[in-house]
C-alpha atoms as a PDB file:
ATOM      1  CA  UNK A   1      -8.013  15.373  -6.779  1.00  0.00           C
ATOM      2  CA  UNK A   2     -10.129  17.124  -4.675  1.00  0.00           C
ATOM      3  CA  UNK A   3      -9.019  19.887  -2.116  1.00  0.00           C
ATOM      4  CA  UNK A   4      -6.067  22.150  -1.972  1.00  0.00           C
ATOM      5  CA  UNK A   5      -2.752  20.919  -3.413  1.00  0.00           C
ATOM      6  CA  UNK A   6      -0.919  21.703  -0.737  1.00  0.00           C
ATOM      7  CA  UNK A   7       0.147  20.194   2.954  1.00  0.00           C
ATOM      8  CA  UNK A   8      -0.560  22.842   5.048  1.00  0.00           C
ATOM      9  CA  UNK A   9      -3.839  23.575   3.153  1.00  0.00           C
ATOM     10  CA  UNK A  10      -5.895  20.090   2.826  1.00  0.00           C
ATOM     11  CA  UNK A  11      -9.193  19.788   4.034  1.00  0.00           C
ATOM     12  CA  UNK A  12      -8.124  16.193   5.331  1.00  0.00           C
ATOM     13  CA  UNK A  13      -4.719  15.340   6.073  1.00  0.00           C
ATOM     14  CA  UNK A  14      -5.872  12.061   6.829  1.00  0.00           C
ATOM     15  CA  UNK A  15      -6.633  11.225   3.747  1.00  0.00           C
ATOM     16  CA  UNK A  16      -4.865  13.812   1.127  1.00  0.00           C
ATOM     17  CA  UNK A  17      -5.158  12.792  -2.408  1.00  0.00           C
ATOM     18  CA  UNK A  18      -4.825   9.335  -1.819  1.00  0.00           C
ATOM     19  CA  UNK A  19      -8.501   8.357  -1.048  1.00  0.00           C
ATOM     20  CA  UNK A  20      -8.946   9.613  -4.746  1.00  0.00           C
ATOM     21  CA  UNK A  21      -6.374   7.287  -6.216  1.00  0.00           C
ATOM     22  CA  UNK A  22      -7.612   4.337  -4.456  1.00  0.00           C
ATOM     23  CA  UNK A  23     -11.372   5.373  -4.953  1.00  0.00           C
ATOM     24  CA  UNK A  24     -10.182   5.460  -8.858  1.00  0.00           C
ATOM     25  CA  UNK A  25      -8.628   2.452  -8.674  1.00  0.00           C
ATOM     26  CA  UNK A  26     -11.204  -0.206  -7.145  1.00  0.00           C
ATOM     27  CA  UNK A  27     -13.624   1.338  -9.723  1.00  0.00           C
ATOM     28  CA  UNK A  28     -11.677  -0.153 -12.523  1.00  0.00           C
ATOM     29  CA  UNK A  29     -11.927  -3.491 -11.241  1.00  0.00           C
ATOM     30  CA  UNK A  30     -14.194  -6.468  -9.754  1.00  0.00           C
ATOM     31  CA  UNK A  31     -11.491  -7.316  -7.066  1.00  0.00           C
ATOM     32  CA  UNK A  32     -11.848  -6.183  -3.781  1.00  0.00           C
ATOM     33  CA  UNK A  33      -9.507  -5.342  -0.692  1.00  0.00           C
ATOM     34  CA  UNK A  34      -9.842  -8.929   0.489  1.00  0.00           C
ATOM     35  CA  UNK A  35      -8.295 -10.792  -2.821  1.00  0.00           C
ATOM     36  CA  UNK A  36      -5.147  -8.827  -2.497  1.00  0.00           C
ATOM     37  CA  UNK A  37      -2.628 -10.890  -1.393  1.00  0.00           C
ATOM     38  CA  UNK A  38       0.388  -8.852  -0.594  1.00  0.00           C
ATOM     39  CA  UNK A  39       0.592  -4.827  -0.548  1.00  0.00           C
ATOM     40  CA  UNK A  40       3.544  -2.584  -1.211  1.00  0.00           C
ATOM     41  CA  UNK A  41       2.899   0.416   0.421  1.00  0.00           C
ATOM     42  CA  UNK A  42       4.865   4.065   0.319  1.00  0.00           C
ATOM     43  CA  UNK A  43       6.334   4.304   3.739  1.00  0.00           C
ATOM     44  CA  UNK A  44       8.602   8.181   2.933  1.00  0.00           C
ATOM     45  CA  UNK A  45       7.080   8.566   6.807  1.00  0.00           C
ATOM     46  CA  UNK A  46       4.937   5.991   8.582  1.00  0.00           C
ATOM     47  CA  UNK A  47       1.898   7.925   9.091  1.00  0.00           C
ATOM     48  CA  UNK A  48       1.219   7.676   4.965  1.00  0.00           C
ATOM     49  CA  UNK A  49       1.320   3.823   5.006  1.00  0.00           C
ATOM     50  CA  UNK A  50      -1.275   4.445   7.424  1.00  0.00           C
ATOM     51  CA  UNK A  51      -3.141   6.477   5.756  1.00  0.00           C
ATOM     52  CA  UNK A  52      -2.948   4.473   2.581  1.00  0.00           C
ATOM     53  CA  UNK A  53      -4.395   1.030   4.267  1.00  0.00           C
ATOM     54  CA  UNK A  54      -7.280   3.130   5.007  1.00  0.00           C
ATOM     55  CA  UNK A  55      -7.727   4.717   1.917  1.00  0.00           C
ATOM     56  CA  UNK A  56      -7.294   1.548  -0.014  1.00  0.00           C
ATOM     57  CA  UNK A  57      -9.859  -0.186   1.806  1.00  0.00           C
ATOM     58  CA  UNK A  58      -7.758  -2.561   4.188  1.00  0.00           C
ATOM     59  CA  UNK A  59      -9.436  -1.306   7.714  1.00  0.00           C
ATOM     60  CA  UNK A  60     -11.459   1.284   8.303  1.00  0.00           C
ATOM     61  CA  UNK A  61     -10.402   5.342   8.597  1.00  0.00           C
ATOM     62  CA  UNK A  62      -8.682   5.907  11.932  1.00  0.00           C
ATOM     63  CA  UNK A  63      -8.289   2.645  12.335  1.00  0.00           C
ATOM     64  CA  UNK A  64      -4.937   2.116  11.080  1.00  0.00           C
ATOM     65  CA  UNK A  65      -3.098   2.176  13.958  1.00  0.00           C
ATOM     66  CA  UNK A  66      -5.204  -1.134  15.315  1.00  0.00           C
ATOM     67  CA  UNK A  67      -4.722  -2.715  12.029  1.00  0.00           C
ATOM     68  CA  UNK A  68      -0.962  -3.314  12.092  1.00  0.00           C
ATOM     69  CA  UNK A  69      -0.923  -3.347  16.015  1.00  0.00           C
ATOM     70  CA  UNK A  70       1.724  -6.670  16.885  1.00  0.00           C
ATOM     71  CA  UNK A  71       2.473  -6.574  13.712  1.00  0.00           C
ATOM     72  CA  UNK A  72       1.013  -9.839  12.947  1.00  0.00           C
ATOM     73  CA  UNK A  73      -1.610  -8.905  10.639  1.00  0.00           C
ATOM     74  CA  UNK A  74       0.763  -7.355   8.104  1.00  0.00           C
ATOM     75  CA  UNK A  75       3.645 -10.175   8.462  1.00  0.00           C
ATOM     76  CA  UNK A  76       5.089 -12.072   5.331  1.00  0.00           C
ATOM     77  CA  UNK A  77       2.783 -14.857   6.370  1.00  0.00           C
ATOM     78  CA  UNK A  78       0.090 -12.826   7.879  1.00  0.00           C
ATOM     79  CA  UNK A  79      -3.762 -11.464   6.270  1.00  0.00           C
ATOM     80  CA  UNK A  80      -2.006  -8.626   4.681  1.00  0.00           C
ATOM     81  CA  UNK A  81       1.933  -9.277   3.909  1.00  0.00           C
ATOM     82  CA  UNK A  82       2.976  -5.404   3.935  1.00  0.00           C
ATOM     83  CA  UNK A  83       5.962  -4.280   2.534  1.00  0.00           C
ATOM     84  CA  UNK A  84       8.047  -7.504   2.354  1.00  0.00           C
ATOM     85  CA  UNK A  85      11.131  -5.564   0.582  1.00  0.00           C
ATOM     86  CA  UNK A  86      11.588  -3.798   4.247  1.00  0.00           C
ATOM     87  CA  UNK A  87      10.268  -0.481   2.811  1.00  0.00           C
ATOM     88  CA  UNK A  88      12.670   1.890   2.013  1.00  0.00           C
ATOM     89  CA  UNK A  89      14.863   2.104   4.963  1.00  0.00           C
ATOM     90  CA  UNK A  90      15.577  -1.946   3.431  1.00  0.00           C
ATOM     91  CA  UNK A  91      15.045  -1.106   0.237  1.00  0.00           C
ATOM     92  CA  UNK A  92      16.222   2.582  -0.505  1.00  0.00           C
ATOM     93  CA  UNK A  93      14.020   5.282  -1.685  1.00  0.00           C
ATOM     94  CA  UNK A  94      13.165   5.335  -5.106  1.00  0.00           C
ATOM     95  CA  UNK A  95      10.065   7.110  -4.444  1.00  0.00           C
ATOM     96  CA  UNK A  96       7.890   4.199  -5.177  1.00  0.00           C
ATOM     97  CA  UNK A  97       9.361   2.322  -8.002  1.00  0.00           C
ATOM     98  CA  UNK A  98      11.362  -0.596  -5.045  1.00  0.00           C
ATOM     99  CA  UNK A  99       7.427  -0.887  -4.160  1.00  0.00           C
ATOM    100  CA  UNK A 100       6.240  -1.880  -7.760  1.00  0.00           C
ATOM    101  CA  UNK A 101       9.492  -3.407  -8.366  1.00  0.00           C
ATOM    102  CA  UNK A 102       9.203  -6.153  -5.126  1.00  0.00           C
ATOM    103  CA  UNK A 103       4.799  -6.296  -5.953  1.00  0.00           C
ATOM    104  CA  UNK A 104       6.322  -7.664  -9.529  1.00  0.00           C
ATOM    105  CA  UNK A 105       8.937  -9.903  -7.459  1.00  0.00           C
ATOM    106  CA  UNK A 106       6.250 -11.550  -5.311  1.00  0.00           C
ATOM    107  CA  UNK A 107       4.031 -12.351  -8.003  1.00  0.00           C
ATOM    108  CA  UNK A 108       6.610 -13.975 -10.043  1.00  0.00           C
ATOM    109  CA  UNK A 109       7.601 -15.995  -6.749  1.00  0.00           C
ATOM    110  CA  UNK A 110      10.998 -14.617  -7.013  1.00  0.00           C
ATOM    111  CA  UNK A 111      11.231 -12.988  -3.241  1.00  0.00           C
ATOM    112  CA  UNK A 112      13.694 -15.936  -1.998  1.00  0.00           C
ATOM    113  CA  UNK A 113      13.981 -15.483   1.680  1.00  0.00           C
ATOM    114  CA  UNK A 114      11.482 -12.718   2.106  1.00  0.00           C
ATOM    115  CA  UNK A 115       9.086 -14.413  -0.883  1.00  0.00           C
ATOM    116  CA  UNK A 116       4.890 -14.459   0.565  1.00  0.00           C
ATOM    117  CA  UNK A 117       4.055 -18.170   1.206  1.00  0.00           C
ATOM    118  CA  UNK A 118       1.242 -19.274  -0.874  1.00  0.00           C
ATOM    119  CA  UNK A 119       2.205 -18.352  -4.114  1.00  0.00           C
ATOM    120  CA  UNK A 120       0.283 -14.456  -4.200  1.00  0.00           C
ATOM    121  CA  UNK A 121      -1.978 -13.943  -7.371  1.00  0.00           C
ATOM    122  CA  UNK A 122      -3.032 -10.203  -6.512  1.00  0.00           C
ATOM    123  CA  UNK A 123      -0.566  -7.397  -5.174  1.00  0.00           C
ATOM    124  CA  UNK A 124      -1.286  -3.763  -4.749  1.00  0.00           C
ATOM    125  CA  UNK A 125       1.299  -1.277  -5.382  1.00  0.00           C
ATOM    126  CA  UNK A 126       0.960   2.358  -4.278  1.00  0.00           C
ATOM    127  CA  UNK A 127       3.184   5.454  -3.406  1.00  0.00           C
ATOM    128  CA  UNK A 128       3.114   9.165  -2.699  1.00  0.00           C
ATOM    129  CA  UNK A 129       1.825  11.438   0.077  1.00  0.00           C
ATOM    130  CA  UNK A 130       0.957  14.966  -0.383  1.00  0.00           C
ATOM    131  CA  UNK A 131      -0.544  16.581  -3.445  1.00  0.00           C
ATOM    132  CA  UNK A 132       0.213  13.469  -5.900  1.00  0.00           C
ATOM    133  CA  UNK A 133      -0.272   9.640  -5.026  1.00  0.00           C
ATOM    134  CA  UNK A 134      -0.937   6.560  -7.144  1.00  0.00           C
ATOM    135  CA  UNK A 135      -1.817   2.911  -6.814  1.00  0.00           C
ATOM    136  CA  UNK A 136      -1.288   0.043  -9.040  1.00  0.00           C
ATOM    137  CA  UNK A 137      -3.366  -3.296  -8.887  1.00  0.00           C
ATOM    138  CA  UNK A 138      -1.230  -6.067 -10.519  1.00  0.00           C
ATOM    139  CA  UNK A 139      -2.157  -9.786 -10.646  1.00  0.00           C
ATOM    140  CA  UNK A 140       0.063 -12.861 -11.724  1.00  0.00           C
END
């Protein structure tokens, strides 16, 4: 982790510690962004699901906001399905754990109703915001 690990003393709120998870984590691997088929992102306040679809590669820094404008883009049959559980207003807040849980449902094919069309082989699951953050990459 680079920086302070503290809020109200990072160098980049933007980004916090979670540009080193995801930095870490497409290093371990020959996928990319694009081959992830559904993303379950930490959503404890809006601004870090934001920040994490930049971190983890999805659209560009500061451009968040444009990503998921209309929503389309991130619907359950859209480019990046985001959060198909509801996040944790749906799903309650189990401080990431509902995100790997419903990344392990979709995969499986077991989302019924709110299950990704097209049977998704790659998910990414990742949580936190502040001084500690993780991602997963899971694939079926």
């Amino acid at each position: 982790m680079r920086g302070r690990p503290s809020w109200d003393q990072f160098d980049d709120l933007a980004g916090m510690p979670n540009r080193d998870a995801a930095a870490q984590l497409w290093s371990r691997t020959d996928l990319k962004p694009a081959d992830v088929d559904v993303a379950e992102i930490y959503d404890g306040f809006s601004f870090l699901t934001l920040s994490w679809l930049e971190a983890l590669g999805f659209c560009k820094v500061g451009e968040g906001g444009s990503f998921i404008e209309g929503g389309t883009r991130i619907a359950r049959d859209g480019e990046l399905p985001l959060n198909t559980h509801g996040g944790q207003l749906s799903a309650g807040r189990l401080h990431g754990y509902g995100f790997l849980h419903e990344a392990v449902v979709q995969l499986r094919g077991e989302g019924g109703d709110r299950q990704v069309p097209g049977s998704p082989e790659v998910a990414v699951a990742a949580a936190g915001g502040g001084p500690t953050n993780g991602c997963l990459l899971l694939t079926r």
